[in-house]
Protein backbone atom coordinates (compact mmCIF):
# COMPACT_ATOMS: atom_id res chain seq x y z
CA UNK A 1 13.75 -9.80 -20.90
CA UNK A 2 11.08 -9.96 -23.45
CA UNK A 3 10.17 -6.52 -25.17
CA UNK A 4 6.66 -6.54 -25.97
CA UNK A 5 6.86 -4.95 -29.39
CA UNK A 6 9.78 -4.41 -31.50
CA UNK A 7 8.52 -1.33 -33.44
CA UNK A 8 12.02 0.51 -32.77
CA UNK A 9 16.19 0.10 -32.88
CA UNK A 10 16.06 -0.68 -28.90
CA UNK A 11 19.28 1.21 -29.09
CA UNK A 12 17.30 4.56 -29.56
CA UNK A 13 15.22 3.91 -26.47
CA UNK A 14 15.32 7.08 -24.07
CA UNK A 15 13.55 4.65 -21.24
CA UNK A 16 11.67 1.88 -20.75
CA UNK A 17 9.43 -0.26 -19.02
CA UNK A 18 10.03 -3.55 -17.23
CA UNK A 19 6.74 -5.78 -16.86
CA UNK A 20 6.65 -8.80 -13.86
CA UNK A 21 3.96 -10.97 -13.41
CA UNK A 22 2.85 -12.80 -9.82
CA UNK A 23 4.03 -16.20 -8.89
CA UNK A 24 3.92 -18.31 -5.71
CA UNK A 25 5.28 -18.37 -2.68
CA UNK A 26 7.39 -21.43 -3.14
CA UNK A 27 7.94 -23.15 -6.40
CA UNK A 28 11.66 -24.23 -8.06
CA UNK A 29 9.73 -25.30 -11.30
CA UNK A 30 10.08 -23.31 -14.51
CA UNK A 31 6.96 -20.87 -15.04
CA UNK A 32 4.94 -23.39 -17.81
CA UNK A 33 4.49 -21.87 -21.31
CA UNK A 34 0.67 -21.50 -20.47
CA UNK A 35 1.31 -19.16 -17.66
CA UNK A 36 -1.77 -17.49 -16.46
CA UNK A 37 0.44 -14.90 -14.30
CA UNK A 38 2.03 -13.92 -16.84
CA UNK A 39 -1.24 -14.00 -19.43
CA UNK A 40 -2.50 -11.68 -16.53
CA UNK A 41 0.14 -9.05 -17.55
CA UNK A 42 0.02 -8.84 -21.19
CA UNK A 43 -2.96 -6.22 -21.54
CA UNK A 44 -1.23 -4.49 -19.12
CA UNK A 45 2.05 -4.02 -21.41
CA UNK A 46 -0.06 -3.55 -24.15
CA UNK A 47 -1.96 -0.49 -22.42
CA UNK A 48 1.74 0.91 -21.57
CA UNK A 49 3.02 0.57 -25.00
CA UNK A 50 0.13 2.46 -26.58
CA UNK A 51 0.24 4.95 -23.72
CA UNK A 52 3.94 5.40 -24.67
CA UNK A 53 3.62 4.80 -28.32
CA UNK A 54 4.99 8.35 -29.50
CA UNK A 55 8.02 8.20 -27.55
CA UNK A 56 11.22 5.82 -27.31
CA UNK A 57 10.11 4.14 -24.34
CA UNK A 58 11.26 0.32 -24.21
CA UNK A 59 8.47 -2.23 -22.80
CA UNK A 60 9.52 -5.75 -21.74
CA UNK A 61 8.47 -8.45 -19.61
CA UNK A 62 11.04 -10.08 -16.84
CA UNK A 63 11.25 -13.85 -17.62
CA UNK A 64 11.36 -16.08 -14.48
CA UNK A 65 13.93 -18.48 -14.12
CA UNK A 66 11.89 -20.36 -11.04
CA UNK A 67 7.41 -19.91 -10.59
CA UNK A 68 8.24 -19.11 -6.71
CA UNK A 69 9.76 -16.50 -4.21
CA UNK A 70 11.42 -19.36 -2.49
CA UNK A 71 11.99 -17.70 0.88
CA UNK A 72 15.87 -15.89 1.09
CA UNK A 73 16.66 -17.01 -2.30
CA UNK A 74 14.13 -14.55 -3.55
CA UNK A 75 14.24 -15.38 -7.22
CA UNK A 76 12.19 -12.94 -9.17
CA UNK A 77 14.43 -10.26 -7.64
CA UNK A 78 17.76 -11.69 -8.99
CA UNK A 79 16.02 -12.12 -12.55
CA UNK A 80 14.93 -8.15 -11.99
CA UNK A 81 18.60 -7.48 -12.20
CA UNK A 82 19.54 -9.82 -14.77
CA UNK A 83 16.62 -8.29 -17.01
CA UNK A 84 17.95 -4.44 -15.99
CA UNK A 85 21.44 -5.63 -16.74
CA UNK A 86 20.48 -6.56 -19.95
CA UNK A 87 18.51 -3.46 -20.85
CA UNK A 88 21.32 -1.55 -19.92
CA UNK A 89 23.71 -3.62 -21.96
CA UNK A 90 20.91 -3.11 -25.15
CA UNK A 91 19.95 0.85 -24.01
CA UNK A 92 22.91 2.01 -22.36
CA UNK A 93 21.14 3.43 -18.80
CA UNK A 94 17.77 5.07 -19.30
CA UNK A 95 15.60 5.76 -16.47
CA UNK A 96 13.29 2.90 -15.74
CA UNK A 97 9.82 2.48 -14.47
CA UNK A 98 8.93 -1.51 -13.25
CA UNK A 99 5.32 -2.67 -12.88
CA UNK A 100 4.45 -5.51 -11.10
CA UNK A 101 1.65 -7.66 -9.35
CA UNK A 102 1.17 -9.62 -6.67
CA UNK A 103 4.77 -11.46 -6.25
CA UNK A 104 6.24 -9.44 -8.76
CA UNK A 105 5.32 -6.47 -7.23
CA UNK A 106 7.70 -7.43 -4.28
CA UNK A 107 10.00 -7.82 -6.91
CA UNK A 108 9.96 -5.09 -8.69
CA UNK A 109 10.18 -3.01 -4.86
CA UNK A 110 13.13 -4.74 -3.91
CA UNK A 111 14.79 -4.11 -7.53
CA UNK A 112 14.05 -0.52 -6.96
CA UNK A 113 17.41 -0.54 -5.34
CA UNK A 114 19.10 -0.52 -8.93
CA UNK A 115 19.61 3.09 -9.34
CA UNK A 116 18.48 3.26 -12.79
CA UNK A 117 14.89 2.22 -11.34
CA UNK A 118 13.23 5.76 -10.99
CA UNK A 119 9.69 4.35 -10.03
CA UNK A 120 7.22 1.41 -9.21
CA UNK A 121 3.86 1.08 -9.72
CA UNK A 122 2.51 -2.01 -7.78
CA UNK A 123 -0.56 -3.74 -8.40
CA UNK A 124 -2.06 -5.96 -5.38
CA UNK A 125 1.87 -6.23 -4.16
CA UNK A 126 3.06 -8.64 -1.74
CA UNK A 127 4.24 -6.83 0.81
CA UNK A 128 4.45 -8.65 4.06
CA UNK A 129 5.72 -6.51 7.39
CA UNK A 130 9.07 -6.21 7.43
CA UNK A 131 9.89 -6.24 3.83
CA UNK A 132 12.65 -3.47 3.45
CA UNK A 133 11.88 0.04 2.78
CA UNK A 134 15.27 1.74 3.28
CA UNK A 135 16.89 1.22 -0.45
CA UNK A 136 13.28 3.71 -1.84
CA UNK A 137 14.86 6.79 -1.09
CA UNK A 138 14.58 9.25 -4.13
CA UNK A 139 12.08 6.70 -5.81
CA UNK A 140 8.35 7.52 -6.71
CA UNK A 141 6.34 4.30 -5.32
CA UNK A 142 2.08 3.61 -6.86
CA UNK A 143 0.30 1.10 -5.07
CA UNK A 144 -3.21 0.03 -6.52
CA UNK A 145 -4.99 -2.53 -4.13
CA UNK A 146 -8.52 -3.75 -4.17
CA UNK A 147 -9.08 -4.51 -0.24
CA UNK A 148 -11.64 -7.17 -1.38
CA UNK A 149 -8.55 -8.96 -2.02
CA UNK A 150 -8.04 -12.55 0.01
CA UNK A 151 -4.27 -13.21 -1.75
CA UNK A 152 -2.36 -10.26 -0.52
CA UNK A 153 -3.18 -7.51 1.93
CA UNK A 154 -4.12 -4.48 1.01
CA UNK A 155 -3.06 -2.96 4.79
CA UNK A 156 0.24 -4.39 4.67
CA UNK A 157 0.18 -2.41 1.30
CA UNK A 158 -1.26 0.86 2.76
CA UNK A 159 1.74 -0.10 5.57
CA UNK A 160 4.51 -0.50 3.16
CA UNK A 161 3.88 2.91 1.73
CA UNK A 162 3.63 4.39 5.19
CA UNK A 163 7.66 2.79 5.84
CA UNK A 164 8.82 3.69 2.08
CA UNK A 165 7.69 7.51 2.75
CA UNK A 166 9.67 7.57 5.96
CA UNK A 167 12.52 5.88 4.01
CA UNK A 168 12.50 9.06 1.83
CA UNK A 169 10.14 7.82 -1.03
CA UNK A 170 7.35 9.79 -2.67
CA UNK A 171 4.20 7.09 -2.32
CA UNK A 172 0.91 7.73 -3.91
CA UNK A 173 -2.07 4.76 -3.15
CA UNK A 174 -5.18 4.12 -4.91
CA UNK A 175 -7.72 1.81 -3.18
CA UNK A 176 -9.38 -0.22 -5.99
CA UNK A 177 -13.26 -0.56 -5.63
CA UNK A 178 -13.07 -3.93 -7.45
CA UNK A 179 -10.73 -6.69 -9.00
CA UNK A 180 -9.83 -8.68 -6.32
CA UNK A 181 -6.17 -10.18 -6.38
CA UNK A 182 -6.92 -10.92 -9.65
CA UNK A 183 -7.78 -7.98 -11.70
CA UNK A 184 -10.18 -9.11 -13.81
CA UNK A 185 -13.23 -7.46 -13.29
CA UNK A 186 -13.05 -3.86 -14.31
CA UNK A 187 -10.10 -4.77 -16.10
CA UNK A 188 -10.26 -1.80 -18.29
CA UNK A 189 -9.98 0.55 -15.02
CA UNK A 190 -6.56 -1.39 -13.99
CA UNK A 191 -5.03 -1.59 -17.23
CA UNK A 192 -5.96 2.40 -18.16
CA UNK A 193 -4.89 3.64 -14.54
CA UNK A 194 -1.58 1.88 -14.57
CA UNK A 195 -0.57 2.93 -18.21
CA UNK A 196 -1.69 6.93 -17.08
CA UNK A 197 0.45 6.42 -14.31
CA UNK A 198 3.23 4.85 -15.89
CA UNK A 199 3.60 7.47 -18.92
CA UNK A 200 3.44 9.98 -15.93
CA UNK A 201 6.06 8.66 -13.79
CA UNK A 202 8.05 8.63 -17.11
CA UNK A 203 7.59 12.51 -17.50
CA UNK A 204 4.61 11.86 -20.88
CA UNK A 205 1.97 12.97 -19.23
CA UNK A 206 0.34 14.10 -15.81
CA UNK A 207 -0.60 11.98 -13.50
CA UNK A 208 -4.32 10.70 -13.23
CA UNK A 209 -6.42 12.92 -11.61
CA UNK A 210 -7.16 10.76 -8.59
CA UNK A 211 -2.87 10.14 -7.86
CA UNK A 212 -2.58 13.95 -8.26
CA UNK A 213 -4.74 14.80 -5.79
CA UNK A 214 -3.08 12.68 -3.39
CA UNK A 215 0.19 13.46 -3.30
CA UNK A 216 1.10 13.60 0.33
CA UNK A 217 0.72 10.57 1.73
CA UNK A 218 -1.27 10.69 4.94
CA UNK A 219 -1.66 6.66 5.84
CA UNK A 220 -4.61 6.20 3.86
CA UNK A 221 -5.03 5.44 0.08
CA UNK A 222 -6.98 7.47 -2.44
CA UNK A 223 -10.15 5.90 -3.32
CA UNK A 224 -11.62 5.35 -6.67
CA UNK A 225 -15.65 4.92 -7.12
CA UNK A 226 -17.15 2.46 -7.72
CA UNK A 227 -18.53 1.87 -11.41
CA UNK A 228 -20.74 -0.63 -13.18
């Protein structure tokens, strides 16, 4: 775990914030130092940490032991728990929010089992059928998903949310008008979304406008316009 700024005892934190980037499907190597996954995530954090500035709110990023998924062994999600471990062991247990993309978005929904894990907010998650749904009961689930993108489905997203609100979850989905898998254009719109909705899942603030309107979830994401 890597706290993004260190601006406060992280004894005195009242929650926090657990970052994890995207990977690949199979890879044993160590993420490299230039790691453009996890570059991908930093402006997110930041947007969170200024979103959360005036409260004790922890943010970190999960570090990766392994670049892949690497089928059963499912990696990320066994460094999710080391990284909550270790926040606990630093915070004692505070409610905790975990955003992810792409492959650590399927991290960070697995994770959600750990029942200090109040919420996810996934960005252009991984979510193939079948991934398990039943441990999201209680949980608050925010899926954001360009369906432009040719990485990871955005219906196997809008699906996932469908099983996770049967499971007993509260799912909210935006349908991103632009970014692709990777996020980059309209950057600004994914960073400023995700840091509303995080403060809000952690009681800060309401929700963005466009997540408060939808929140029964009927099969279909809310969608956000379209801007230049």
């Amino acid at each position: 775990m890597a706290p993004v700024f260190d601006h406060r005892p992280l004894r005195q934190a009242q929650a926090a914030v657990l970052v994890l980037h995207g990977g690949r499907a199979d890879a044993l190597e160590t993420p490299p130092s230039l790691n453009l996954p996890a570059l991908r995530m930093r402006p997110f954090a930041s947007a969170i940490a200024r979103a959360t500035a005036h409260d004790d709110v922890l943010v970190a990023h999960v570090r990766y032991r392994y670049r892949g998924w690497n089928g059963h062994h499912a990696h990320p999600v066994a460094d999710t728990h080391r990284a909550l471990a270790e926040l606990r062991d630093l915070t004692g247990p505070v409610p905790v929010v975990l955003v992810g993309h792409s492959m650590g978005a399927r991290a960070a929904l697995r994770a959600a089992a750990d029942p200090h894990v109040t919420a996810v907010v996934a960005l252009a998650p991984w979510c193939p059928p079948g991934e398990p749904t039943a441990h999201l009961s209680g949980r608050t689930i925010c899926a954001l998903h360009d369906e432009a993108d040719r990485v990871t489905s955005a219906q196997d997203t809008w699906s996932y949310l469908t099983r996770a609100q049967r499971a007993g979850a509260r799912v909210t989905g935006l349908r991103m008008p632009h970014g692709g898998h990777t996020m980059i254009r309209h950057a600004c719109h994914w960073h400023r979304i995700t840091a509303d909705t995080t403060a809000a899942l952690l009681g800060l603030a309401p929700l963005p406008g466009l997540l408060a309107n939808s929140s029964t979830w009927a099969g279909t994401p809310t969608v956000l316009k379209a801007t230049r």
